[in-house]
N, C-alpha and C. Protein backbone atom coordinates (compact mmCIF):
# COMPACT_ATOMS: atom_id res chain seq x y z
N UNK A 1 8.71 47.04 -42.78
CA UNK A 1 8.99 45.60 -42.87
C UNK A 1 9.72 45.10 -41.64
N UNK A 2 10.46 46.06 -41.15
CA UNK A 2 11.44 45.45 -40.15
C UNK A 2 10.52 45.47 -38.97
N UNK A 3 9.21 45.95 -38.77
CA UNK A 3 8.84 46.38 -37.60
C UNK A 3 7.54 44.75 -37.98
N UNK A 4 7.19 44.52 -39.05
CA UNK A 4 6.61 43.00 -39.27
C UNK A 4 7.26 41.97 -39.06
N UNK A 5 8.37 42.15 -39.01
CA UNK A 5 9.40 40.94 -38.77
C UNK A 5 9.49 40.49 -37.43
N UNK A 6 10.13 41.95 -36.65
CA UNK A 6 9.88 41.81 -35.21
C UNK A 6 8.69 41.33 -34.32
N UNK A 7 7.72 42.02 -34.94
CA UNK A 7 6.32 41.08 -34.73
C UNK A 7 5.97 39.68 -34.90
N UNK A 8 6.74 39.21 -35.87
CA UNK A 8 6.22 37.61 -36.26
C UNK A 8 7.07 36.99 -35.15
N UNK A 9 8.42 37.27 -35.15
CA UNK A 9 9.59 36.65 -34.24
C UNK A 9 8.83 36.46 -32.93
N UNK A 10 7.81 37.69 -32.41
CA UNK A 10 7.36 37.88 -31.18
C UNK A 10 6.25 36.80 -31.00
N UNK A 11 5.34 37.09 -31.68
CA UNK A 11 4.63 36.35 -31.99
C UNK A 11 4.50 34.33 -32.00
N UNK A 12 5.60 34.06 -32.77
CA UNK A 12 6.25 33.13 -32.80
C UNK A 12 6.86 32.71 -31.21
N UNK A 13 7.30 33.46 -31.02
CA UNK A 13 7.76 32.86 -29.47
C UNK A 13 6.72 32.99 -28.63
N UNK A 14 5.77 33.25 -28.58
CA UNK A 14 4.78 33.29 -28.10
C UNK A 14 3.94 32.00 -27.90
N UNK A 15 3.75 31.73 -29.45
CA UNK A 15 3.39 30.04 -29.70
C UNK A 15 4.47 29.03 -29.52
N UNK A 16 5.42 28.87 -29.29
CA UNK A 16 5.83 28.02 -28.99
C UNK A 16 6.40 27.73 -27.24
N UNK A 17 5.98 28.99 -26.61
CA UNK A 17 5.68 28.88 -25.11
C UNK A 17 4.21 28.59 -24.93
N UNK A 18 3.92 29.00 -25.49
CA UNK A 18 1.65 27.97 -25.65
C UNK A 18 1.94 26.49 -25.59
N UNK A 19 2.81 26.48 -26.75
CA UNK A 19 2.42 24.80 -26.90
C UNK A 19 3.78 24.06 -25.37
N UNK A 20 4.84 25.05 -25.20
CA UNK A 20 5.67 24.54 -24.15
C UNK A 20 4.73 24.15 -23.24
N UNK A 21 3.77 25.04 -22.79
CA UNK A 21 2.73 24.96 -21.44
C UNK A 21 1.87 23.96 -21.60
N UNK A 22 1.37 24.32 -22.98
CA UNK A 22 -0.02 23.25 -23.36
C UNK A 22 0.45 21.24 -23.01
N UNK A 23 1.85 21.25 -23.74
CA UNK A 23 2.27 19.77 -23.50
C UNK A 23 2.36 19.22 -22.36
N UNK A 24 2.61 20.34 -20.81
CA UNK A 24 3.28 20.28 -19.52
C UNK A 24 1.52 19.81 -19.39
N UNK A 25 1.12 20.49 -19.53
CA UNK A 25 -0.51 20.57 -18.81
C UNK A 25 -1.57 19.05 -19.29
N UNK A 26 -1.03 18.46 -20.50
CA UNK A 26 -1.78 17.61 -20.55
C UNK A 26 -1.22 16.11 -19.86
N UNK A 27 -0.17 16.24 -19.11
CA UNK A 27 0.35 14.88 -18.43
C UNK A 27 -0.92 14.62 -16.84
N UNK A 28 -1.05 13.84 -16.60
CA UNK A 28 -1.51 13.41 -15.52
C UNK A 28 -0.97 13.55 -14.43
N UNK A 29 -1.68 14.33 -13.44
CA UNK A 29 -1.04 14.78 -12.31
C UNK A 29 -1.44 13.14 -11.39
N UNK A 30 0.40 13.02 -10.80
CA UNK A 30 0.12 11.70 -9.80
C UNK A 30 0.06 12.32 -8.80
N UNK A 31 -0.29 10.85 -8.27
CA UNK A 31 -0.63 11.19 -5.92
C UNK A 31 0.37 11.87 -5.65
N UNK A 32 0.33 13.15 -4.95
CA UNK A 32 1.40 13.14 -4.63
C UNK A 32 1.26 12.41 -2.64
N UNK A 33 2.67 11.50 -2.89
CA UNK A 33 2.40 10.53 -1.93
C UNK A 33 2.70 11.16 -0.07
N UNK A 34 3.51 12.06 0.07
CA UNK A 34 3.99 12.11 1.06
C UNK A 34 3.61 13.93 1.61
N UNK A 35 2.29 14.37 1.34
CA UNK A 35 1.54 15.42 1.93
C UNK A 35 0.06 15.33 2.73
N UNK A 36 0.04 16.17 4.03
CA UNK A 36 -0.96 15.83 4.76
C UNK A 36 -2.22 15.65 3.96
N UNK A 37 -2.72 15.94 3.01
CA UNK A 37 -4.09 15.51 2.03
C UNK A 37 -3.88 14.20 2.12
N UNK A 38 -2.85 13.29 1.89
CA UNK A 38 -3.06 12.24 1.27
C UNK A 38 -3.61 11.40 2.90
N UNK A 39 -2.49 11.90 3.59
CA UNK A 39 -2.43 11.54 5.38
C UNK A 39 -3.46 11.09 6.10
N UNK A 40 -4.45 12.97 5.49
CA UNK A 40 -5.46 12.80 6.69
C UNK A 40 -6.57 11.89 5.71
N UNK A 41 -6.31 11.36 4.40
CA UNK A 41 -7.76 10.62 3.45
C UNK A 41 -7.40 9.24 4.16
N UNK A 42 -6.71 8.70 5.11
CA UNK A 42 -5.84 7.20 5.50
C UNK A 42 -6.32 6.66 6.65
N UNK A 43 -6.42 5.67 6.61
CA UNK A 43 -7.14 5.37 8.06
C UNK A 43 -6.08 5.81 9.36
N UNK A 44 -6.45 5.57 10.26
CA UNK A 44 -5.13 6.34 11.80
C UNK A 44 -4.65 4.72 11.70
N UNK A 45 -2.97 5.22 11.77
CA UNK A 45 -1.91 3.95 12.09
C UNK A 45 -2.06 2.75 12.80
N UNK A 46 -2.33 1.61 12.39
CA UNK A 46 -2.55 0.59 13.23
C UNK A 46 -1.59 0.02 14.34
N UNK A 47 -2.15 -0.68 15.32
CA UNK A 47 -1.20 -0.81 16.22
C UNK A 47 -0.65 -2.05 16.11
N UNK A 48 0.52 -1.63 16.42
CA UNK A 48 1.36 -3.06 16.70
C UNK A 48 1.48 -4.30 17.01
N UNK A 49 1.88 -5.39 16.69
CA UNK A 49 1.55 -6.56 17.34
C UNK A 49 2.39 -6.67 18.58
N UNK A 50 1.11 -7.02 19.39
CA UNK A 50 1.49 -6.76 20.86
C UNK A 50 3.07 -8.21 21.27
N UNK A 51 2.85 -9.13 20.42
CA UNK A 51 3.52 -10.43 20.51
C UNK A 51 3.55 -10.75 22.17
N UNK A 52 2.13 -10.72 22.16
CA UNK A 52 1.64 -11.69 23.44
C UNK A 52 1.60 -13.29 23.12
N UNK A 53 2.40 -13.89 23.22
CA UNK A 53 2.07 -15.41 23.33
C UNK A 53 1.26 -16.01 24.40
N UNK A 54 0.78 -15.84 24.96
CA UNK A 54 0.42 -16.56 26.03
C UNK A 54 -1.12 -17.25 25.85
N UNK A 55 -1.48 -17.07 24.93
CA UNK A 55 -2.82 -17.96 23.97
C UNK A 55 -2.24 -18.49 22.76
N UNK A 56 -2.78 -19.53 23.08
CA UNK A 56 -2.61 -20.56 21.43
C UNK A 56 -3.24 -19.90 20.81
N UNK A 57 -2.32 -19.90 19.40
CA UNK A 57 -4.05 -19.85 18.11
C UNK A 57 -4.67 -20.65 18.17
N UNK A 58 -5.20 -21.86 18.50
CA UNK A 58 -5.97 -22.89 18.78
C UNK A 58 -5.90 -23.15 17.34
N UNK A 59 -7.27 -24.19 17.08
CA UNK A 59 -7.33 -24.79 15.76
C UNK A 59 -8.64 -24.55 15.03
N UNK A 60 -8.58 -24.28 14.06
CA UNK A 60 -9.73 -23.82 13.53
C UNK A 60 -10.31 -23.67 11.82
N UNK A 61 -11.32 -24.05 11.84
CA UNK A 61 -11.28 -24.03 10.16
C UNK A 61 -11.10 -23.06 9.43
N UNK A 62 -10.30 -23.12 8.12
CA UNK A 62 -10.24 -22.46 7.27
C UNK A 62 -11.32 -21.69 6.21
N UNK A 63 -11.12 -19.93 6.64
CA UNK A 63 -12.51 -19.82 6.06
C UNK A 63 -11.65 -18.76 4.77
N UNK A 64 -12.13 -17.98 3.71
CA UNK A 64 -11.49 -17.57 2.40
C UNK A 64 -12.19 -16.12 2.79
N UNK A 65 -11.76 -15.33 2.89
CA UNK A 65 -12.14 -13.77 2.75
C UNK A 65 -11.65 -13.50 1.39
N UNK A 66 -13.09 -13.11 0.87
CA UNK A 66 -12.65 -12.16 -0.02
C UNK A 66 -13.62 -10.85 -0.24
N UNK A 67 -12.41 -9.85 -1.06
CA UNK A 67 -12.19 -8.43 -0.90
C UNK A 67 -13.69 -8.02 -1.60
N UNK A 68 -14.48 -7.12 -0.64
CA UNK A 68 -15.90 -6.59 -1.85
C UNK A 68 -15.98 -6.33 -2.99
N UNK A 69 -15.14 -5.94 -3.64
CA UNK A 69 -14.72 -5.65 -5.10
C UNK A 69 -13.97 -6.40 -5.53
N UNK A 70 -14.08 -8.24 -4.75
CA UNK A 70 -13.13 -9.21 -5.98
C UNK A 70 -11.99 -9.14 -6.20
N UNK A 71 -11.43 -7.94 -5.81
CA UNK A 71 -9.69 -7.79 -6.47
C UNK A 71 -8.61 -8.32 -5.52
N UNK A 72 -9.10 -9.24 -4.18
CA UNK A 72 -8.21 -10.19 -3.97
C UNK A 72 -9.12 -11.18 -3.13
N UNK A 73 -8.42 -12.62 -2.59
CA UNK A 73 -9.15 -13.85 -2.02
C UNK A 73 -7.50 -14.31 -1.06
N UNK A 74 -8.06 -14.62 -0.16
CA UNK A 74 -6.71 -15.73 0.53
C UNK A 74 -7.80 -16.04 1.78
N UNK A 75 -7.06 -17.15 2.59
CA UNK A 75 -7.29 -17.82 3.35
C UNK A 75 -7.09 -17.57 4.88
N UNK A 76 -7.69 -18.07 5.96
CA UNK A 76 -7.45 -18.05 7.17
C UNK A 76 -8.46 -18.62 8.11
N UNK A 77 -8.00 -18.75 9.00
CA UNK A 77 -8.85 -19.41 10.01
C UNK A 77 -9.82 -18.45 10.81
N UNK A 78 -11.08 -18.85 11.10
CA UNK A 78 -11.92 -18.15 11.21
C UNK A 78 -12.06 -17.40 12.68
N UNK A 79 -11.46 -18.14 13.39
CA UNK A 79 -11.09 -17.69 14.68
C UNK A 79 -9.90 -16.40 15.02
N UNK A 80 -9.62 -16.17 13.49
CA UNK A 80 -8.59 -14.56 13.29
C UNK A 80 -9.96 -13.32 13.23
N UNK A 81 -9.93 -12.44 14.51
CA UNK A 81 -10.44 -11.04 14.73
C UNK A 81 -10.48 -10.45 13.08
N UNK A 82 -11.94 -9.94 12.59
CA UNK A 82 -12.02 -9.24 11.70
C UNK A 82 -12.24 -7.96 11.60
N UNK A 83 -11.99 -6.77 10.91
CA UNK A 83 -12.40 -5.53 10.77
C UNK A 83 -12.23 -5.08 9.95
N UNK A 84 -13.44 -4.34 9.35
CA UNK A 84 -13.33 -3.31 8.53
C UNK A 84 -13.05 -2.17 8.88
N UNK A 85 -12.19 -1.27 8.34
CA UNK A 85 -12.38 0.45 8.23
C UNK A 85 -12.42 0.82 7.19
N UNK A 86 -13.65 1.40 7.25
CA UNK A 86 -13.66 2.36 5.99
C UNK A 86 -13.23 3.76 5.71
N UNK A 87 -13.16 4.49 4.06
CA UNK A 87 -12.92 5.73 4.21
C UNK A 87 -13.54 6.09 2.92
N UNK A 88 -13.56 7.51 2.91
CA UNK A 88 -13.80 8.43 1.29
C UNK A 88 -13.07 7.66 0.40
N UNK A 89 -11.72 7.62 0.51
CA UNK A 89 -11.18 6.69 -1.04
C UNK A 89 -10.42 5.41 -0.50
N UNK A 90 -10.77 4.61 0.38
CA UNK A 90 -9.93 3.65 0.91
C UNK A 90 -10.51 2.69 1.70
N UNK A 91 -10.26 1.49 2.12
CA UNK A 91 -10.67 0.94 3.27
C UNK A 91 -9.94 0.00 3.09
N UNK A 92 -9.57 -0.31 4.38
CA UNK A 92 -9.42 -1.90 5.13
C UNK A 92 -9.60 -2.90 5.91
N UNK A 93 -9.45 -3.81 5.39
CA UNK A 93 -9.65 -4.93 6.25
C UNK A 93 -8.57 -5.81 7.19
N UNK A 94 -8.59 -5.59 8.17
CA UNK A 94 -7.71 -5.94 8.90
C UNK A 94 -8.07 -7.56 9.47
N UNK A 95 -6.92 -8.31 9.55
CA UNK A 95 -7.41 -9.76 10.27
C UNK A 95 -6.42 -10.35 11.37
N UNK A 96 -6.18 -10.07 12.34
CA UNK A 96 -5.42 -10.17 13.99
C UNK A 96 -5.52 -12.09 14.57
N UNK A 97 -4.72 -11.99 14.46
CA UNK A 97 -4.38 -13.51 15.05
C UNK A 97 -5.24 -13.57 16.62
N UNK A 98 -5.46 -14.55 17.46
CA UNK A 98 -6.26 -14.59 18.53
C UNK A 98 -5.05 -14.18 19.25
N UNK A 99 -3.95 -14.47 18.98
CA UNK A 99 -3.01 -13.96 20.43
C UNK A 99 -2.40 -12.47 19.95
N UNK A 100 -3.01 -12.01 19.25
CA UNK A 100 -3.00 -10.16 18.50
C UNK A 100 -0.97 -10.27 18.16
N UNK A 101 -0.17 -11.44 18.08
CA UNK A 101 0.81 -11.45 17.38
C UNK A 101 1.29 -11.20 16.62
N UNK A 102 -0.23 -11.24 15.34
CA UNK A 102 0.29 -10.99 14.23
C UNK A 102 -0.76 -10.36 13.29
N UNK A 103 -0.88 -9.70 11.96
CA UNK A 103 -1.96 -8.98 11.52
C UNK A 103 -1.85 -8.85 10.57
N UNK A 104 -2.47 -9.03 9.38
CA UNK A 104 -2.48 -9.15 7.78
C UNK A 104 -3.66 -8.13 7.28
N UNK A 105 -3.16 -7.43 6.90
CA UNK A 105 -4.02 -6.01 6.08
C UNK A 105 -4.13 -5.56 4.74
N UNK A 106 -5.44 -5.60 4.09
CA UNK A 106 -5.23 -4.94 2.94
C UNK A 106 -5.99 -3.84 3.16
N UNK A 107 -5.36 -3.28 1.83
CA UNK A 107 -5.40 -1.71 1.87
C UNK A 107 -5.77 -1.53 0.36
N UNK A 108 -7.56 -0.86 -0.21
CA UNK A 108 -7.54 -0.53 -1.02
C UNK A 108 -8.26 0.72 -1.10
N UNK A 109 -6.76 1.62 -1.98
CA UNK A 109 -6.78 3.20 -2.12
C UNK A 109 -7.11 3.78 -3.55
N UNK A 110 -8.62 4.47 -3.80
CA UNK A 110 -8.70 5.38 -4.83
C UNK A 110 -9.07 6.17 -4.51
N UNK A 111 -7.97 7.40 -4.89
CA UNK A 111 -8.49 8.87 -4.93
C UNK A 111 -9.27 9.43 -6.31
N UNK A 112 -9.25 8.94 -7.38
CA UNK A 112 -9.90 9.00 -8.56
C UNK A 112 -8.31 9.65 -9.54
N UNK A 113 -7.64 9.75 -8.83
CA UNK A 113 -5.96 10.27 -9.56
C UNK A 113 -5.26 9.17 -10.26
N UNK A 114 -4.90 9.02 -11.26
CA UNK A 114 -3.74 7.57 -11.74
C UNK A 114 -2.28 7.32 -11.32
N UNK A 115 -2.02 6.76 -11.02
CA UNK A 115 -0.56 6.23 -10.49
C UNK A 115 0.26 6.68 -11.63
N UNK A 116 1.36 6.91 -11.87
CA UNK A 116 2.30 6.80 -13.02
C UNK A 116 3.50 6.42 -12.22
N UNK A 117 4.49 6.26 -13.44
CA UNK A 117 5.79 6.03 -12.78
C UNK A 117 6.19 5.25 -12.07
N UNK A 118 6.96 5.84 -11.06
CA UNK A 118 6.92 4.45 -9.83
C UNK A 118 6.31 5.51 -8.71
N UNK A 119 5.34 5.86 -8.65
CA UNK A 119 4.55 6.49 -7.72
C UNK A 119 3.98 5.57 -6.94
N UNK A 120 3.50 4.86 -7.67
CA UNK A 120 3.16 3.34 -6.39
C UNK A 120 4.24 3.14 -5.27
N UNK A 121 5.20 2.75 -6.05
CA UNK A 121 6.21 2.44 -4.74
C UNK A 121 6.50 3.53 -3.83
N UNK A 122 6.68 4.61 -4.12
CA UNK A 122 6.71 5.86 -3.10
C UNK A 122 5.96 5.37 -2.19
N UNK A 123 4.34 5.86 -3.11
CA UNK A 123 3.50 5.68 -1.97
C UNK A 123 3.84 4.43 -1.08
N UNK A 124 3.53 3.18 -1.41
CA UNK A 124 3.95 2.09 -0.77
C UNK A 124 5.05 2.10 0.66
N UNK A 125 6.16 3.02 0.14
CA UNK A 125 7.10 3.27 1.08
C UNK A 125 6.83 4.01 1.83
N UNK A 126 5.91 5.40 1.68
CA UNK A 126 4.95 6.46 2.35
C UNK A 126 4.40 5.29 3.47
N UNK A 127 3.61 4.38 3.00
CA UNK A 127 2.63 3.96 4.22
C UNK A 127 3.42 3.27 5.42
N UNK A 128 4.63 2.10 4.52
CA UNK A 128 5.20 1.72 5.16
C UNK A 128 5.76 2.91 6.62
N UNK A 129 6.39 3.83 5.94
CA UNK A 129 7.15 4.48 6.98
C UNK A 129 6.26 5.41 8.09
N UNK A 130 4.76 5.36 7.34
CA UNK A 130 4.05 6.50 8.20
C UNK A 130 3.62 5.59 9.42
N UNK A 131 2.44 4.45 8.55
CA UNK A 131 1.93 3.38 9.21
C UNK A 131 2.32 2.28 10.04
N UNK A 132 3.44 2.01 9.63
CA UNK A 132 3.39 0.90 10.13
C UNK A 132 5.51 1.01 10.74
N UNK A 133 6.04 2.19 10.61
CA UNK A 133 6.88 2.37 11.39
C UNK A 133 6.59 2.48 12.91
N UNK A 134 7.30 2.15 13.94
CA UNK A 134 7.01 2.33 15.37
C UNK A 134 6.95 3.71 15.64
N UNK A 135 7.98 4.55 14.79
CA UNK A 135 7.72 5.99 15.22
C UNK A 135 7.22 6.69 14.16
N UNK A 136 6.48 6.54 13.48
CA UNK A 136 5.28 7.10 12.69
C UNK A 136 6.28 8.01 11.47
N UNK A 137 7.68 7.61 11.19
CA UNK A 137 8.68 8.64 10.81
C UNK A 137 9.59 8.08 9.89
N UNK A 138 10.21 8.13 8.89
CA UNK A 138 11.15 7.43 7.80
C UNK A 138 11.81 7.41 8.66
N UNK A 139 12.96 6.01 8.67
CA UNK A 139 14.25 5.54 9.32
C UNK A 139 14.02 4.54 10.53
N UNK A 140 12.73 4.29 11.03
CA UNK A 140 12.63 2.99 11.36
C UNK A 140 12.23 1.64 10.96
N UNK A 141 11.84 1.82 9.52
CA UNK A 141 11.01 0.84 8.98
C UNK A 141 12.29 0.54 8.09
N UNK A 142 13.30 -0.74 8.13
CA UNK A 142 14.19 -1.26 7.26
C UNK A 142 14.02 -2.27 5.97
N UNK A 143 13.75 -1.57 4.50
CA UNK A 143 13.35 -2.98 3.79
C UNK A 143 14.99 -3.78 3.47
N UNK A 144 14.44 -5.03 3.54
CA UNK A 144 15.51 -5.65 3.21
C UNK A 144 15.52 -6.03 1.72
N UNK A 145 14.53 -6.84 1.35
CA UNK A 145 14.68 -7.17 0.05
C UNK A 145 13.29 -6.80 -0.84
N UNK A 146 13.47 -6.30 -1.95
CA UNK A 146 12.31 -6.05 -3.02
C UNK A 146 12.37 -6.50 -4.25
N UNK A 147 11.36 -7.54 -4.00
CA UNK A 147 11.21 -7.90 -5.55
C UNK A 147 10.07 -7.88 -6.31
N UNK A 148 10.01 -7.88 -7.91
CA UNK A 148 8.63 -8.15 -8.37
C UNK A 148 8.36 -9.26 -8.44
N UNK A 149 6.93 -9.88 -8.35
CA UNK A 149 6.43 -11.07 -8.44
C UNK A 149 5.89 -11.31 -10.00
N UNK A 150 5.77 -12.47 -10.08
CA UNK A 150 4.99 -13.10 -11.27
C UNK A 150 4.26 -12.26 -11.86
N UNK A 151 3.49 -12.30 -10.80
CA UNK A 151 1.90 -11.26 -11.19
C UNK A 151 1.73 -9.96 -11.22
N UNK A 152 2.86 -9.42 -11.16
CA UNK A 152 3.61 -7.71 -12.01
C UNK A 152 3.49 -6.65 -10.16
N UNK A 153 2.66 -7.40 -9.13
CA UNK A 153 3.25 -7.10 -8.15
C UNK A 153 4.82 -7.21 -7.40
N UNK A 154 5.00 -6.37 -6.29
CA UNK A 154 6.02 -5.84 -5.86
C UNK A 154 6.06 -5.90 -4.12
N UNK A 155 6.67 -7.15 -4.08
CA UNK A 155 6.79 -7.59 -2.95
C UNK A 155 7.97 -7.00 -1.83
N UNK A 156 7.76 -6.51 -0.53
CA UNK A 156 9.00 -5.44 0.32
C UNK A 156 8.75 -6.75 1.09
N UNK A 157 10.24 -7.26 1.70
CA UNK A 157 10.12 -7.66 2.97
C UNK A 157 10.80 -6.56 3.71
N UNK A 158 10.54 -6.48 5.33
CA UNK A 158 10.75 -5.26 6.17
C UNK A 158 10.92 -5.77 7.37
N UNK A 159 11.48 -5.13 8.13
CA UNK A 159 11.72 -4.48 9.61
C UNK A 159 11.49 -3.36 10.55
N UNK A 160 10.99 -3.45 11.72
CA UNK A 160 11.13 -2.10 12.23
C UNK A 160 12.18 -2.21 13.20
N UNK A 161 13.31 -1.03 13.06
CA UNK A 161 13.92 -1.29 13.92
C UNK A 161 14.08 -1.30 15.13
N UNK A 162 12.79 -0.46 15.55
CA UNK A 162 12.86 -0.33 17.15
C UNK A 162 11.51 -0.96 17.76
N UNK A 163 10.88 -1.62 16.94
CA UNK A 163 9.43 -1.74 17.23
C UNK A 163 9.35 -3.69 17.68
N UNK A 164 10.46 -4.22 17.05
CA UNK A 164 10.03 -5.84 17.63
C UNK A 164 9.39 -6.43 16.68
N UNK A 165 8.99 -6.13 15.36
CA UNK A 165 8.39 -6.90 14.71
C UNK A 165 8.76 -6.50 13.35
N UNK A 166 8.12 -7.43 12.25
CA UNK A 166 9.07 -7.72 10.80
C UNK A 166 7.72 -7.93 10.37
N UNK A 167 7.73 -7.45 8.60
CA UNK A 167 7.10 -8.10 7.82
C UNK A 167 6.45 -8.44 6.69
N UNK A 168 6.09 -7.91 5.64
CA UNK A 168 6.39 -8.67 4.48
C UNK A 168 4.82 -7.43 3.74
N UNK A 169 5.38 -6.82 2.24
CA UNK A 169 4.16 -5.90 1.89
C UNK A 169 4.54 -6.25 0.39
N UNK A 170 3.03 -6.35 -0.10
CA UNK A 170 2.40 -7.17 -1.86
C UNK A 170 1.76 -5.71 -2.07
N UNK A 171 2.12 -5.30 -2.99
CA UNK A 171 1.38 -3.68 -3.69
C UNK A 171 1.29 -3.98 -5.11
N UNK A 172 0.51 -2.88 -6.02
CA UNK A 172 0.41 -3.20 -7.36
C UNK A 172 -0.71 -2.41 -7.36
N UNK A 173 -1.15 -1.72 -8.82
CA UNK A 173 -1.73 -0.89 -9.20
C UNK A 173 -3.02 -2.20 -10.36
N UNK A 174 -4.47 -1.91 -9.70
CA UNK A 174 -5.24 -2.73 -10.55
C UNK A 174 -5.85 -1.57 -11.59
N UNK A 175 -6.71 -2.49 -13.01
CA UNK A 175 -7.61 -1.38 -13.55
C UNK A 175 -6.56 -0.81 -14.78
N UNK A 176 -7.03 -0.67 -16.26
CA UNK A 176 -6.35 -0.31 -16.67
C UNK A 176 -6.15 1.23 -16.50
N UNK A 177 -7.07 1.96 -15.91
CA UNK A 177 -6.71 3.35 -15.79
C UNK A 177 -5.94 3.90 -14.40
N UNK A 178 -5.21 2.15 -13.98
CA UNK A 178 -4.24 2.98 -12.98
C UNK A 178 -4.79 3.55 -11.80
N UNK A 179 -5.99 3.47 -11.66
CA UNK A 179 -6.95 3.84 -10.51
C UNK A 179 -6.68 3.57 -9.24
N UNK A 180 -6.45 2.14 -9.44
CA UNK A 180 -6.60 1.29 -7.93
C UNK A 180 -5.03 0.97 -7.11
N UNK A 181 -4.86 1.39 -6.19
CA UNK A 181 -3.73 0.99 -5.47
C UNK A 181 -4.15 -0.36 -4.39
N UNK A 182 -3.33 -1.28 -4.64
CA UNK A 182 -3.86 -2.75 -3.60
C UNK A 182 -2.81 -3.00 -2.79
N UNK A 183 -2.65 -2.88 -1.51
CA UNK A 183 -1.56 -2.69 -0.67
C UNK A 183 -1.68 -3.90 0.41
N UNK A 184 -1.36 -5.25 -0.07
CA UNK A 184 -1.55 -6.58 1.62
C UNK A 184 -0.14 -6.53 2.46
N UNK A 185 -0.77 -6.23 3.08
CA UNK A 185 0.76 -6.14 4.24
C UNK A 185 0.15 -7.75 5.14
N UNK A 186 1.29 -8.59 6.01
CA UNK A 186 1.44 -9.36 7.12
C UNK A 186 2.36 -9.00 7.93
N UNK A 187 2.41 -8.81 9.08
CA UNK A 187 3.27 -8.31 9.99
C UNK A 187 2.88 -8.86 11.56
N UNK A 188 4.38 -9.37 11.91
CA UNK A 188 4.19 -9.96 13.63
C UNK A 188 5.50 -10.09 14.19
N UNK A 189 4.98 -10.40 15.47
CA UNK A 189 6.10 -9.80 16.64
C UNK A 189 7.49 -10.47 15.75
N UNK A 190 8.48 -9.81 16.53
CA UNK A 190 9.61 -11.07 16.75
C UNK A 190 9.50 -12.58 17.11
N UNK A 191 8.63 -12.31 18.53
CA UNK A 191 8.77 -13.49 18.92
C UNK A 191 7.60 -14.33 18.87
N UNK A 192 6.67 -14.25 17.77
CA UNK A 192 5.20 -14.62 17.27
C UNK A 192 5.51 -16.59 17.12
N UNK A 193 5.08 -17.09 17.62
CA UNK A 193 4.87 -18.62 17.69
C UNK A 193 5.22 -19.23 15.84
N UNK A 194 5.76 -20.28 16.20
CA UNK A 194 5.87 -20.75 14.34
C UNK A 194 4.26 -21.04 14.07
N UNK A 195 3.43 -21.88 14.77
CA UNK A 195 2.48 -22.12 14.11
C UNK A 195 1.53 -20.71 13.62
N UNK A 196 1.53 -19.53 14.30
CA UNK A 196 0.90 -18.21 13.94
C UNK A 196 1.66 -18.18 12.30
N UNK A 197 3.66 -18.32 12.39
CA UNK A 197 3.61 -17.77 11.03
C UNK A 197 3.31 -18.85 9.96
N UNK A 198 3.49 -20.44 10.47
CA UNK A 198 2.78 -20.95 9.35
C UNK A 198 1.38 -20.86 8.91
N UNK A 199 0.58 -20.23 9.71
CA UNK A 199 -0.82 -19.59 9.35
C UNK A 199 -0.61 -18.35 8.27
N UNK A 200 0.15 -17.43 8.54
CA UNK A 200 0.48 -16.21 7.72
C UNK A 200 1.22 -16.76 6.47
N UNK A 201 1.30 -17.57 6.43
CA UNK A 201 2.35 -18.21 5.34
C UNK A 201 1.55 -18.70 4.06
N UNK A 202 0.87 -19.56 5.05
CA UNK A 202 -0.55 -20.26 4.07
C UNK A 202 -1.65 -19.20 3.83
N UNK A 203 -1.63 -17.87 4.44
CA UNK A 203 -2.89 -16.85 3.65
C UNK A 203 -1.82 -16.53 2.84
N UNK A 204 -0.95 -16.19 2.53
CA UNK A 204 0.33 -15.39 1.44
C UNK A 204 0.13 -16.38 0.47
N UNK A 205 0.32 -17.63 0.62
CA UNK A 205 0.64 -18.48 -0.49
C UNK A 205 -1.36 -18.79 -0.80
N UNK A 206 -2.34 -18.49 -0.25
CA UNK A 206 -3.35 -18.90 -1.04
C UNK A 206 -3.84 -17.53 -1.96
N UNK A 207 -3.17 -16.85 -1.90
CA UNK A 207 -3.74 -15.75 -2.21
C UNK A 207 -3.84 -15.69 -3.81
N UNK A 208 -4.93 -15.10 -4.05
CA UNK A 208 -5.70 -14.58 -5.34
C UNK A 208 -6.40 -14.00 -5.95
N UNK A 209 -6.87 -14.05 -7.25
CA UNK A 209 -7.87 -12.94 -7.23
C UNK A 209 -8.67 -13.81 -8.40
N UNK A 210 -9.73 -13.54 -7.05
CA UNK A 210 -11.31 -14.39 -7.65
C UNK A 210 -11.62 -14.34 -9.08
């Protein structure tokens, strides 16, 4: 009897390290945000705004880009440089002021993995500091203020500190399965003309989703 007992006890602990494992194993593994996999799936770091003034933005009609998959719309003048880059789980569209001052980017990322947590914002802070820091490295990119918006997005305004230019990032997870990461950054020189940022002002404030 004593040698059945010992057995069940064994036994018993046995199953309840099954089910310890089994519970660990059924959570959803998130991005993890800040390893070369995620790095090299990213488009290469965009460059800086040169904050050449020495061209007007001139004047020009307002034309509405919106995103191939609908999941955002805003405004700009048509005379702003367009580009796509694409990737395996990502692409963007980049849109450059005529005097390359200033540059408004979205960024939409699926790896087929779900966000949890605040893994968004990591990531978010990941790109910030990889991308769009001057030295490609955490500790030059300064946020100042973060807030959520209305629309359950999560607005960074920013700085770089050694780079000359400032500027402002809208993130948020679309899809109910958490799929989609939507990342609009605007960013320009220091010394970028007011009428460039009242252009950047008016794509921020038209922005939507079709």
């Amino acid at each position: 009897m004593k040698q059945y007992r010992m057995l069940f006890a064994f036994l018993a602990l046995m199953l309840a390290v099954s089910l310890a494992c089994g519970s660990g194993s059924s959570t959803t593994t998130a991005p993890v945000v800040a390893t070369n996999t995620k790095a090299s799936a990213l488009p290469n770091p965009p460059s800086n705004p040169s904050g050449n003034t020495s061209n007007s933005t001139g004047s020009s009609d307002l034309t509405t880009f919106v995103d191939k998959n609908n999941l955002l719309a805003f405004d700009l003048p048509s005379n702003w440089v367009y580009k796509n880059v694409p990737g395996d789980v990502y692409y963007t569209d980049v849109f450059t002021a005529p005097d390359e001052s200033a540059k408004i980017e979205s960024l939409v990322y699926n790896d087929g993995k779900a966000f949890s947590g605040t893994d968004n914002g990591r990531f978010a802070l990941y790109l910030l500091n990889t991308y769009y820091s001057n030295t490609g490295k955490e500790g030059d990119i300064r946020v100042s203020t973060d807030q959520i918006m209305n629309d359950g997005s999560e607005r960074l305004e920013w700085t770089s500190k050694g780079g000359g230019y400032q500027g402002v990032s809208f993130f948020e997870l679309r899809g109910n399965d958490k799929l989609t990461f939507l990342m609009l950054t605007a960013w320009w020189s220091n010394n970028t003309e007011q009428a460039t940022l009242d252009i950047v002002n008016n794509a921020i404030g038209s922005y939507h989703v079709p």
